[in-house]
Protein backbone atom coordinates (compact mmCIF):
# COMPACT_ATOMS: atom_id res chain seq x y z
CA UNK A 1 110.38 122.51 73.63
CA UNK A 2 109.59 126.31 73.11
CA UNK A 3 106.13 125.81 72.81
CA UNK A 4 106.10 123.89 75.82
CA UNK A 5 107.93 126.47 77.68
CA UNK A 6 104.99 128.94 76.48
CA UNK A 7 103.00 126.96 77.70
CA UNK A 8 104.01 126.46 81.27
CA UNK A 9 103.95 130.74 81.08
CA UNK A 10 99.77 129.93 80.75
CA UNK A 11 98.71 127.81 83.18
CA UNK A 12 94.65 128.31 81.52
CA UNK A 13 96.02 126.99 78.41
CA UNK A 14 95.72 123.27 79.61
CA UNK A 15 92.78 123.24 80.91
CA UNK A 16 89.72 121.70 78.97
CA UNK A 17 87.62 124.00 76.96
CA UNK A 18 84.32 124.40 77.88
CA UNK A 19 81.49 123.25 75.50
CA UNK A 20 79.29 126.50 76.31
CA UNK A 21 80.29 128.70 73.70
CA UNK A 22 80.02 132.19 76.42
CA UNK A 23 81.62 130.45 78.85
CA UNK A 24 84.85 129.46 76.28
CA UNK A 25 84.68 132.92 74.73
CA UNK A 26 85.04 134.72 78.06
CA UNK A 27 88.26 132.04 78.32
CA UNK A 28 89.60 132.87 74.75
CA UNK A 29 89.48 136.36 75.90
CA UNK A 30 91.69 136.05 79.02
CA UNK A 31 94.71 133.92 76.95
CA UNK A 32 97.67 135.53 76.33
CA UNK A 33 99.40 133.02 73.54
CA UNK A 34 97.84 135.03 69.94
CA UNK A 35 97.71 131.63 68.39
CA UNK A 36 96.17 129.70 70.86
CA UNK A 37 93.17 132.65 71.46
CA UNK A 38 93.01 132.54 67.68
CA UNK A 39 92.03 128.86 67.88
CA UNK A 40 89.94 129.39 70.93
CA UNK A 41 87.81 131.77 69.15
CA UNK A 42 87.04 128.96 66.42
CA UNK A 43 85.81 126.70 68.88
CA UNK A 44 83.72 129.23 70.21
CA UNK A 45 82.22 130.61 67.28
CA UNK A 46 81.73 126.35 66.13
CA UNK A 47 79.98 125.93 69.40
CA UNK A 48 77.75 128.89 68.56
CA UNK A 49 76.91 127.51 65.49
CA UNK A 50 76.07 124.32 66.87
CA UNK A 51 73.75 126.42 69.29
CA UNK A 52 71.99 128.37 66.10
CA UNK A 53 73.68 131.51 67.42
CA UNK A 54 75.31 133.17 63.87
CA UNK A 55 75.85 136.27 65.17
CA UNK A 56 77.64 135.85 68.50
CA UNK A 57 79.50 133.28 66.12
CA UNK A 58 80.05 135.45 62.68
CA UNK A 59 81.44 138.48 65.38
CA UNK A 60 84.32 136.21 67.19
CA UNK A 61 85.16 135.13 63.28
CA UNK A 62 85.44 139.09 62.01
CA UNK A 63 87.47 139.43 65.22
CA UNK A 64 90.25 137.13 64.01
CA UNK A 65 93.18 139.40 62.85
CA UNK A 66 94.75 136.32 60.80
CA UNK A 67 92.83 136.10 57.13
CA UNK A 68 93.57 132.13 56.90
CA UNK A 69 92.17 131.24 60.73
CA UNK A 70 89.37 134.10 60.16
CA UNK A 71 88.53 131.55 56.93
CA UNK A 72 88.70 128.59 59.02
CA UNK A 73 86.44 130.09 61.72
CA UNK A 74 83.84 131.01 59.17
CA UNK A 75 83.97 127.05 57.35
CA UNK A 76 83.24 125.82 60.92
CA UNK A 77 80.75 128.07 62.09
CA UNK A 78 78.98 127.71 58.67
CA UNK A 79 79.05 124.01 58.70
CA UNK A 80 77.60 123.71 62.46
CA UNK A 81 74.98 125.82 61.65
CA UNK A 82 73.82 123.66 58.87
CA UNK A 83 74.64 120.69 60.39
CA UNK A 84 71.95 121.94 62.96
CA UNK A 85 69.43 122.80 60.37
CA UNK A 86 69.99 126.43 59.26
CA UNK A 87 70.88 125.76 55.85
CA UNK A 88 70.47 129.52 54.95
CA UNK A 89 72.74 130.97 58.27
CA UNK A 90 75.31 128.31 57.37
CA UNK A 91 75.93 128.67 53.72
CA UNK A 92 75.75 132.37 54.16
CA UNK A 93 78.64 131.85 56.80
CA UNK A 94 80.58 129.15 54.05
CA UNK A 95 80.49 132.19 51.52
CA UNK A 96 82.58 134.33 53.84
CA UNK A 97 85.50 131.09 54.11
CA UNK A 98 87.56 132.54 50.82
CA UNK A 99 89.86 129.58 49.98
CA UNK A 100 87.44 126.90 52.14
CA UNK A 101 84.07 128.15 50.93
CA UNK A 102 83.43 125.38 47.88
CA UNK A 103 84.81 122.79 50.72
CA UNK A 104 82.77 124.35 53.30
CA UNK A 105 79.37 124.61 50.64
CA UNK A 106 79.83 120.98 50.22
CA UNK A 107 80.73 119.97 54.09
CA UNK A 108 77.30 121.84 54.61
CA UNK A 109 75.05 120.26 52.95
CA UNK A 110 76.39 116.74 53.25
CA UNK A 111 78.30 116.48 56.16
CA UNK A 112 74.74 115.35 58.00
CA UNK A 113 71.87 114.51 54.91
CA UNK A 114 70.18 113.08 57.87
CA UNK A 115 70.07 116.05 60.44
CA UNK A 116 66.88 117.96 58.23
CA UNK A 117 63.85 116.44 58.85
CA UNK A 118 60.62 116.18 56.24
CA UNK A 119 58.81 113.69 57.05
CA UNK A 120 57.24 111.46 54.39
CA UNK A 121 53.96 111.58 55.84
CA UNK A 122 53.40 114.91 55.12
CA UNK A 123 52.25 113.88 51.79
CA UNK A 124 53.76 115.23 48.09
CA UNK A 125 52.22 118.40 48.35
CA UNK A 126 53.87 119.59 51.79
CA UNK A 127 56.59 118.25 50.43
CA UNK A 128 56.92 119.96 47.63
CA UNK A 129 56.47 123.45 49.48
CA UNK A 130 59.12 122.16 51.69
CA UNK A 131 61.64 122.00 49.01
CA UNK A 132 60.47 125.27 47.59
CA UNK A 133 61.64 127.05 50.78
CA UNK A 134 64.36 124.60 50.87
CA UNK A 135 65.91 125.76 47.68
CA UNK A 136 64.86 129.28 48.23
CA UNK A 137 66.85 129.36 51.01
CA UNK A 138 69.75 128.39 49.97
CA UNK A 139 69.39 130.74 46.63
CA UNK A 140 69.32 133.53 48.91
CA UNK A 141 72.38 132.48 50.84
CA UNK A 142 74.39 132.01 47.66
CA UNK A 143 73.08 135.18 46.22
CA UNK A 144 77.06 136.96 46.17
CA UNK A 145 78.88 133.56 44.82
CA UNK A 146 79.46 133.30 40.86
CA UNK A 147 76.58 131.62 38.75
CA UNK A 148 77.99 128.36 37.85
CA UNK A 149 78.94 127.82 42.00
CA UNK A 150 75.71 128.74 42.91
CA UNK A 151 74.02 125.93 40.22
CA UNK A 152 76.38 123.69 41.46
CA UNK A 153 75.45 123.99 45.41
CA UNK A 154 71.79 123.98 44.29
CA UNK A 155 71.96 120.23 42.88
CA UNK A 156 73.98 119.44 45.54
CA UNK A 157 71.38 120.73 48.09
CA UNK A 158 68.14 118.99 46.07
CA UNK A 159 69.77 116.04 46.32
CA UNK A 160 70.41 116.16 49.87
CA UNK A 161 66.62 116.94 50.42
CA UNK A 162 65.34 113.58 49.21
CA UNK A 163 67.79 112.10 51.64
CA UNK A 164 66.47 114.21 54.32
CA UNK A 165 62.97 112.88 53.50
CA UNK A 166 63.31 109.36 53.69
CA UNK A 167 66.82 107.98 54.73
CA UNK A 168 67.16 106.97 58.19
CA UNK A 169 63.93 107.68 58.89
CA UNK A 170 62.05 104.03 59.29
CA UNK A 171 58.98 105.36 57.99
CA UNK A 172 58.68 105.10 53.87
CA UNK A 173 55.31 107.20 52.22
CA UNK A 174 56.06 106.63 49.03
CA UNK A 175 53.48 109.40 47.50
CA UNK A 176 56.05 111.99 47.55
CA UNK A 177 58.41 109.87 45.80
CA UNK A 178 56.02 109.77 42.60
CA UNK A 179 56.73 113.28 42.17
CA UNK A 180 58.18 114.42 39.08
CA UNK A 181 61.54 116.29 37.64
CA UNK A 182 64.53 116.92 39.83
CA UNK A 183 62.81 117.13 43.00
CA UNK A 184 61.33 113.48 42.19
CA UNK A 185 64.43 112.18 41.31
CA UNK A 186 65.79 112.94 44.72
CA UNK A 187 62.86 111.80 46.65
CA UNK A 188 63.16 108.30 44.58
CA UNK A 189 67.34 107.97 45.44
CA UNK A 190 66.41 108.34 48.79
CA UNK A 191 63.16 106.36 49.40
CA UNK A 192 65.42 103.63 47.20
CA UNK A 193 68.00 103.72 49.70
CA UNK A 194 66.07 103.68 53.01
CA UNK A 195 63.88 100.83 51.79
CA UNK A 196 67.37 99.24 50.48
CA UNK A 197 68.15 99.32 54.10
CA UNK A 198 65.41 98.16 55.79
CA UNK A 199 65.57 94.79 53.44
CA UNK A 200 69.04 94.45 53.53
CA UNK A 201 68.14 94.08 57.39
CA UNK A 202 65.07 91.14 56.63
CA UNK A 203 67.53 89.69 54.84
CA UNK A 204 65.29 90.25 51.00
CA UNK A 205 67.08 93.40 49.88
CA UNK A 206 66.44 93.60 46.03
CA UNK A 207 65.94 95.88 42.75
CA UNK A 208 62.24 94.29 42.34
CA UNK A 209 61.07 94.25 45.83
CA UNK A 210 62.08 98.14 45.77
CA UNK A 211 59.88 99.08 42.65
CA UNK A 212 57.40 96.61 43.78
CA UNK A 213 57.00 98.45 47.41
CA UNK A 214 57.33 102.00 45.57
CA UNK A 215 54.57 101.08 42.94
CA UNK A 216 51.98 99.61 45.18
CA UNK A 217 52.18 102.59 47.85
CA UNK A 218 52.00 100.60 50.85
CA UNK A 219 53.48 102.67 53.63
CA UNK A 220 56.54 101.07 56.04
CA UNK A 221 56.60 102.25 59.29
CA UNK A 222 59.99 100.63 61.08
CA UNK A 223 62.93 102.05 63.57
CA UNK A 224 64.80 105.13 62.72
CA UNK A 225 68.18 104.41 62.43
CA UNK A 226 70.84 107.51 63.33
CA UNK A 227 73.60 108.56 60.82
CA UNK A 228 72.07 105.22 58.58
CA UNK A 229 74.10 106.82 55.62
CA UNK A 230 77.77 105.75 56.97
CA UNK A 231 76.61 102.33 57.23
CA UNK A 232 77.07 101.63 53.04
CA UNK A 233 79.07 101.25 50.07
CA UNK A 234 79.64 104.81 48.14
CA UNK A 235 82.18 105.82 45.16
CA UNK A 236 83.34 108.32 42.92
CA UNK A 237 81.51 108.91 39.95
CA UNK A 238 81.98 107.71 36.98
CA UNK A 239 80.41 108.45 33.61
CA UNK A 240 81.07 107.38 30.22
CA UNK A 241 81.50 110.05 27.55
CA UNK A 242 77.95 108.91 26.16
CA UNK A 243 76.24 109.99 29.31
CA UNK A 244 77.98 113.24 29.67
CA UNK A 245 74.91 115.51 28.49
CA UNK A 246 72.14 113.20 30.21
CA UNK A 247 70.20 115.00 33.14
CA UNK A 248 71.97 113.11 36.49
CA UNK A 249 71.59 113.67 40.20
CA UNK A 250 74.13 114.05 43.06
CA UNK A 251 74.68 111.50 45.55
CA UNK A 252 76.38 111.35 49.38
CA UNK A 253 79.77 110.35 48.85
CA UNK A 254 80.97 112.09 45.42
CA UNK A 255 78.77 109.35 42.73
CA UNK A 256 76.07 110.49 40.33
CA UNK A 257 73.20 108.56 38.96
CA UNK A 258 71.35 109.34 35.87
CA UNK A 259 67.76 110.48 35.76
CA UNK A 260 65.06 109.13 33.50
CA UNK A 261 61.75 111.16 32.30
CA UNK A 262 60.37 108.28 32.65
CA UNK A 263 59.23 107.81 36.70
CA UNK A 264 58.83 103.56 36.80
CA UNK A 265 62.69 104.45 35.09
CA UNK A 266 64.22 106.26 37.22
CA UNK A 267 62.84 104.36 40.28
CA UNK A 268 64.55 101.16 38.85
CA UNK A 269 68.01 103.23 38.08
CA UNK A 270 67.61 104.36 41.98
CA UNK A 271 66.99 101.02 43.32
CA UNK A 272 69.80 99.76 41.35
CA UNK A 273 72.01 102.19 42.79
CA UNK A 274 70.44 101.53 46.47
CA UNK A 275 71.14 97.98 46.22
CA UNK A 276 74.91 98.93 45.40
CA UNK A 277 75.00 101.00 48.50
CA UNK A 278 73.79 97.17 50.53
CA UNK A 279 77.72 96.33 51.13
CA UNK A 280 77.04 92.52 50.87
CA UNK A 281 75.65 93.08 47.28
CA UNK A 282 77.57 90.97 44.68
CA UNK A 283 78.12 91.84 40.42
CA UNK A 284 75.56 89.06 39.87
CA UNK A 285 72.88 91.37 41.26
CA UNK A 286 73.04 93.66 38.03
CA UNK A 287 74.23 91.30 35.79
CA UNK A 288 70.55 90.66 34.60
CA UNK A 289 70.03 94.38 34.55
CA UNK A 290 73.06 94.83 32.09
CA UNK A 291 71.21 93.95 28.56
CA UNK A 292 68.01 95.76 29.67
CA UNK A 293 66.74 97.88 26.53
CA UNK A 294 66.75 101.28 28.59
CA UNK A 295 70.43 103.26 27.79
CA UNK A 296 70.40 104.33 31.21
CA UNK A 297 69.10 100.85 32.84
CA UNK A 298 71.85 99.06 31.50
CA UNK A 299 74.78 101.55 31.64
CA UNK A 300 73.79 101.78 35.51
CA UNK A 301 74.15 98.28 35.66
CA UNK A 302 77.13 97.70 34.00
CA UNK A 303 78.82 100.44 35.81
CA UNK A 304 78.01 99.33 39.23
CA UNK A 305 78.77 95.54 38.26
CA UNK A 306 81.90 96.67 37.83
CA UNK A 307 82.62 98.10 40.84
CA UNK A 308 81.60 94.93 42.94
CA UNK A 309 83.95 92.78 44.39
CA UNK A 310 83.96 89.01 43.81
CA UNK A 311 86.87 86.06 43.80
CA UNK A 312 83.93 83.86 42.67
CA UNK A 313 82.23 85.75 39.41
CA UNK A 314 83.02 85.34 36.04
CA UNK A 315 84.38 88.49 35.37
CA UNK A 316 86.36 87.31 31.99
CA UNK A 317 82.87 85.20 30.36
CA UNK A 318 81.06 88.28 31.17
CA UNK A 319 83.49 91.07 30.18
CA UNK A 320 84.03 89.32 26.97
CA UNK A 321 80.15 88.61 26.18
CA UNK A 322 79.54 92.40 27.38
CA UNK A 323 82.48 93.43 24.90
CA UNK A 324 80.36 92.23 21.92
CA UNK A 325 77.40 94.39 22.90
CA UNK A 326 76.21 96.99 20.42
CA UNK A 327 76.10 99.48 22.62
CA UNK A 328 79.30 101.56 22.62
CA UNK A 329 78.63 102.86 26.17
CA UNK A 330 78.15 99.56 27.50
CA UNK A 331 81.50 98.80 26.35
CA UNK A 332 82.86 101.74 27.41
CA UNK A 333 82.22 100.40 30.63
CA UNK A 334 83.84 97.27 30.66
CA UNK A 335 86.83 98.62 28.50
CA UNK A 336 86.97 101.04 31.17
CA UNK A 337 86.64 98.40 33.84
CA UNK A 338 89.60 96.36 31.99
CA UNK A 339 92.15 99.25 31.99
CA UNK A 340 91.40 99.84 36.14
CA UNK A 341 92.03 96.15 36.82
CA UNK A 342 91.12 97.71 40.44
CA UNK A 343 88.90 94.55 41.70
CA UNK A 344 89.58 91.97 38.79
CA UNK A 345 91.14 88.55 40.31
CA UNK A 346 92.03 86.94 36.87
CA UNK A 347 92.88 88.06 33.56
CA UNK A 348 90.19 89.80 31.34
CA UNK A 349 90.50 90.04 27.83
CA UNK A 350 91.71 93.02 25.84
CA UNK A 351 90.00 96.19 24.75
CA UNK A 352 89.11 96.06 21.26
CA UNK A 353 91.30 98.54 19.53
């Protein structure tokens, strides 16, 4: 009732903000409520980011005289920016958030994995220089945040880059996705995942018709599709103790997927992990995949099996005949799986003590 009383005392205060940034902060200026010209600012200095403006933006932030909403207005600022393609202005901007920058680090480089464009048809040497600026860009934007944050941010952001590259995009060159090391391993999760897409739509979505596309180097040229990423399945990662210290890769939505030396390797471990993002995908899918001789193959496998859902699959045959593997990370895995009981729909047998 007070508030609304305050209010009535500002008649500007209920009318709709503009979406020009000059024109709002000329409006912010003008209200008299502190808390209400506090939030106007943020808006403001958002909709600057959104127009590549850091400046104008970074000033209305410094102008805040509350430290929490003078936080808030840099995480927004620095996010839009990014968002918009200046991955340097807008994780410079995130460092200056205090208490929101790791949130704000993280919002910026995957709020919008598809808003960066390289295309694939530049070929894997472009490519390459691409992510070399990438990555130098972000370095120097993280230059005054601890070591270990910094490291952290920089996986996240080479990850993002093969996503960038291919996802969404319609158009698959798979050259650049032959590349090697960490950069490779990007370009393959996200060449995986667009092509995962494009079958899923033909209705032929598969592990082997992904490594056969990726090892022949046809080229697919099909629609774009925008914000293609909220379409699929995503989770939480989750790594056995046996694959703590193996080299892995960030992807959108919190999982990690391990990385093989091996290229024709790690192309089937990102396929498999594509085809888990193709909602429709059922645990039979990997259940092939799950007593393949590769470590990282088969714990893949096993650990997206068990995240599929299914009133129809033989969880209990399987979990038991899995159980008896020699492999203690495979077993992990479905001992693992047992003690969740998050998707099961009969009883499984015990963990072996």
């Amino acid at each position: 009732m007070i508030f609304l009383l305050v209010l009535s005392c500002s008649p500007n205060s209920l009318e709709p903000w503009s979406n020009d940034p000059e024109e709002l902060e000329n409006r912010c200026q003008q209200e008299k409520i502190p808390e209400l010209q506090i939030t106007c600012n943020v808006q403001a200095a958002a909709l600057y980011g959104m127009e590549d403006q850091e400046i104008k933006g970074m000033n209305l932030c410094l102008s805040i005289p509350d430290q929490l909403w003078k936080e808030e207005c840099h995480f927004r600022l620095g996010e839009e920016l990014s968002v918009g393609g200046n991955i340097e202005s807008g994780l410079r901007q995130c460092t200056l958030a205090g208490r929101f920058t790791q949130n704000c680090l993280t919002h910026a480089i995957w709020r919008d994995p598809q808003s960066t464009k390289f295309p694939s048809n530049m070929g894997a040497k472009k490519i390459h220089q691409a992510h070399y600026k990438w990555q130098s860009e972000v370095t120097t934007a993280l230059k005054l945040l601890p070591k270990h944050q910094r490291s952290m941010i920089l996986e996240d952001s080479n990850a993002r880059f093969g996503y960038s590259v291919y996802f969404g995009t319609g158009e698959l060159w798979a050259e650049p996705a032959h590349l090697g090391g960490q950069l490779g391993a990007a370009l393959r999760t996200g060449y995986a995942m667009e092509l995962a897409r494009l079958l899923q739509e033909d209705g032929v979505a598969s592990v082997e018709a992904i490594l056969q596309q990726w090892k022949s180097l046809d080229t697919v040229n099909r629609q774009p599709k925008e914000r293609a990423y909220q379409q699929g399945r995503y989770y939480q990662a989750i790594l056995s103790p046996y694959e703590k210290d193996l080299p892995k890769i960030n992807l959108y939505g919190g999982g990690k997927r391990l990385i093989s030396t091996k290229d024709s390797e790690d192309m089937t471990i990102a396929a498999l992990e594509a085809i888990f993002w193709v909602e429709k995908t059922g645990p039979e899918i990997f259940l092939p995949w799950t007593t393949h001789l590769s470590d990282p193959i088969r714990w893949t496998a096993v650990k997206l099996m068990r995240m599929c859902e299914s009133a129809t699959f033989p969880w209990a045959e399987t979990f038991e005949a899995l159980l008896e593997h020699g492999d203690p990370g495979t077993r992990w895995h479905i001992e693992d799986a047992i003690k969740r009981r998050t998707h099961l729909k009969k009883p499984l047998p015990k963990p072996k003590e």
